[in-house]
Protein backbone atom coordinates (compact mmCIF):
# COMPACT_ATOMS: atom_id res chain seq x y z
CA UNK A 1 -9.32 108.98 20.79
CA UNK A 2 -5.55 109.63 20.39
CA UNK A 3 -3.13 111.17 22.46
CA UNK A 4 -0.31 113.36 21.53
CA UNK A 5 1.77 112.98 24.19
CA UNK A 6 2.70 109.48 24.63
CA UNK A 7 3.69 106.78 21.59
CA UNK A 8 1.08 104.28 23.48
CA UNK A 9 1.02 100.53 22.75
CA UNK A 10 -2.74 100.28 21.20
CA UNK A 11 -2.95 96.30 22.82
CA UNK A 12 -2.58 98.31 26.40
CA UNK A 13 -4.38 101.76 27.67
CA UNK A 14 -6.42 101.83 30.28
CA UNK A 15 -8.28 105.02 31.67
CA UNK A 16 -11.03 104.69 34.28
CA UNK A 17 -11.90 107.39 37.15
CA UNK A 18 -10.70 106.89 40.37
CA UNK A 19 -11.77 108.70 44.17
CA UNK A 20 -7.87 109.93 45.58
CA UNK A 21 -6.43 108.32 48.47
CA UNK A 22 -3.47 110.49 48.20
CA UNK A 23 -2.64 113.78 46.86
CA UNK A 24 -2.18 114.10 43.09
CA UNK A 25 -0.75 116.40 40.62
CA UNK A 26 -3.54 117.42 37.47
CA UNK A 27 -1.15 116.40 34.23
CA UNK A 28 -2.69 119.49 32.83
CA UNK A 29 -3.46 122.52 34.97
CA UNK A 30 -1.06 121.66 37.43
CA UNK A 31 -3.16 122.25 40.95
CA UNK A 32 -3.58 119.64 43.29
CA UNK A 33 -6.12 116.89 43.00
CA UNK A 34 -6.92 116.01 46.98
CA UNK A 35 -7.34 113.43 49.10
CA UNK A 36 -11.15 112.44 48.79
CA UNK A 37 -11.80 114.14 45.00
CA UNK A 38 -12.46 112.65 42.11
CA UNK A 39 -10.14 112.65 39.02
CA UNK A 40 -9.56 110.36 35.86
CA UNK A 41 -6.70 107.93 35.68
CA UNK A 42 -4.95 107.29 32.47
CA UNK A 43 -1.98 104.19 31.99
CA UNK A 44 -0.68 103.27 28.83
CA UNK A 45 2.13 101.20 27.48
CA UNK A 46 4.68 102.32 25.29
CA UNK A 47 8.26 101.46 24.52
CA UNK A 48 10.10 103.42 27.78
CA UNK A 49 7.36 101.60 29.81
CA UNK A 50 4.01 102.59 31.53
CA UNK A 51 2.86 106.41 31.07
CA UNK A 52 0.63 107.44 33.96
CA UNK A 53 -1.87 110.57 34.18
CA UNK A 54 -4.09 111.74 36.39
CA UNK A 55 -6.60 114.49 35.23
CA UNK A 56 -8.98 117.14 37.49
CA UNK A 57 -12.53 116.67 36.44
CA UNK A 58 -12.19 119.74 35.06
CA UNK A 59 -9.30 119.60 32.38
CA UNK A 60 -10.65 115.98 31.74
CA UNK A 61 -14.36 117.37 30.91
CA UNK A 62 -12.49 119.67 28.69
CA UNK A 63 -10.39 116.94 26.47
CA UNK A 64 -13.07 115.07 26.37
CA UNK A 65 -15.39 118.37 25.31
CA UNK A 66 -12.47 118.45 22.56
CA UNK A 67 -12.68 114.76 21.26
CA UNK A 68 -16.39 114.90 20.95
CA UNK A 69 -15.64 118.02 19.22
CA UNK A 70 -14.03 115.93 15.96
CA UNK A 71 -10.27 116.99 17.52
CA UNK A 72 -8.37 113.67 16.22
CA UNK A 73 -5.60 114.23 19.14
CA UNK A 74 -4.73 116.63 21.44
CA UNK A 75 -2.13 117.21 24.21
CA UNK A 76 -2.90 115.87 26.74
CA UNK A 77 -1.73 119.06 29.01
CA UNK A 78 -3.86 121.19 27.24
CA UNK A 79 -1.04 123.58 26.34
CA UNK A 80 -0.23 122.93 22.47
CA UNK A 81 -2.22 125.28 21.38
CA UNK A 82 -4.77 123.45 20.01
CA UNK A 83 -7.82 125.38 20.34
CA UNK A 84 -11.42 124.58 20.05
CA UNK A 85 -12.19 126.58 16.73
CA UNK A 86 -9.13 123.96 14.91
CA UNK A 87 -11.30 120.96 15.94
CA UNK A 88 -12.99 119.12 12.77
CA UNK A 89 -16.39 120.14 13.88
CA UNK A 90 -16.46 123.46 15.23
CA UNK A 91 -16.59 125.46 11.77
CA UNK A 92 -13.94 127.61 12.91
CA UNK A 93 -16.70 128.73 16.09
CA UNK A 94 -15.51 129.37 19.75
CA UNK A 95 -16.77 126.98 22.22
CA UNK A 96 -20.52 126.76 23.23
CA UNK A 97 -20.81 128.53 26.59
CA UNK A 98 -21.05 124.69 28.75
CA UNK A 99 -17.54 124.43 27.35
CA UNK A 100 -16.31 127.31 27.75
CA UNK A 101 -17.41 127.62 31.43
CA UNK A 102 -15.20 124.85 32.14
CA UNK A 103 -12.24 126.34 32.41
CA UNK A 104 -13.49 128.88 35.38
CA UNK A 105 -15.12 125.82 37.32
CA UNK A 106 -13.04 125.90 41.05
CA UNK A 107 -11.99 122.17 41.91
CA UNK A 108 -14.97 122.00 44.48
CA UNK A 109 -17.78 122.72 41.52
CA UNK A 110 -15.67 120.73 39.67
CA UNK A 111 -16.46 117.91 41.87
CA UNK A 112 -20.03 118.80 42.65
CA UNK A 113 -21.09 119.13 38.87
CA UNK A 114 -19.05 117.24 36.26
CA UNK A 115 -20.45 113.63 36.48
CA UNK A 116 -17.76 110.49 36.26
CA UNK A 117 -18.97 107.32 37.65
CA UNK A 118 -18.69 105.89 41.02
């Protein structure tokens, strides 16, 4: 897995998911992550210091969607136009519908279906 938005130190990343205590900003679509949800934590390393993420379940299902896809790296906001049919594996095909269906979950089906451990 790469990422395309920080220069990361390899010998330090760290990405686990994590229940919010306090409110939280999703590093991609931008809407709140609440008190009580779950969401995927990202840290990394690199030479300005420690980079720090925090992804819905629902943009996160969708990068990883794309790195099991054969994408090498993608942005990590989801906005650089990388798009599922450029991925190594998709033979230039849109998304299968459980991907593509991602994108319309609200945050509460978000929670309810996308599976992260406890």
């Amino acid at each position: 897995m790469s990422v395309d938005d920080f220069d990361c130190d390899d010998d330090f990343r760290s990405d686990s998911f994590r229940r919010a205590r306090i409110q939280h900003i999703c590093y991609a679509c931008r809407e709140t992550i609440r008190p009580g949800d779950r969401y995927h934590h990202y840290v990394c390393k690199s030479d300005g210091g420690f980079t720090t993420t925090a992804h819905c379940l629902r943009c996160w299902a969708i990068c990883k969607a794309l790195w099991q896809n054969g994408a090498e790296a993608i942005d990590m906001s989801l906005n650089c136009g990388h798009t599922w049919e450029e991925a190594e594996h998709s033979d230039g095909k849109p998304p299968p519908p459980e991907v593509a269906r991602l994108a319309f979950l609200t945050r509460d089906e978000a929670q309810k279906e996308l599976a992260c451990p406890t």
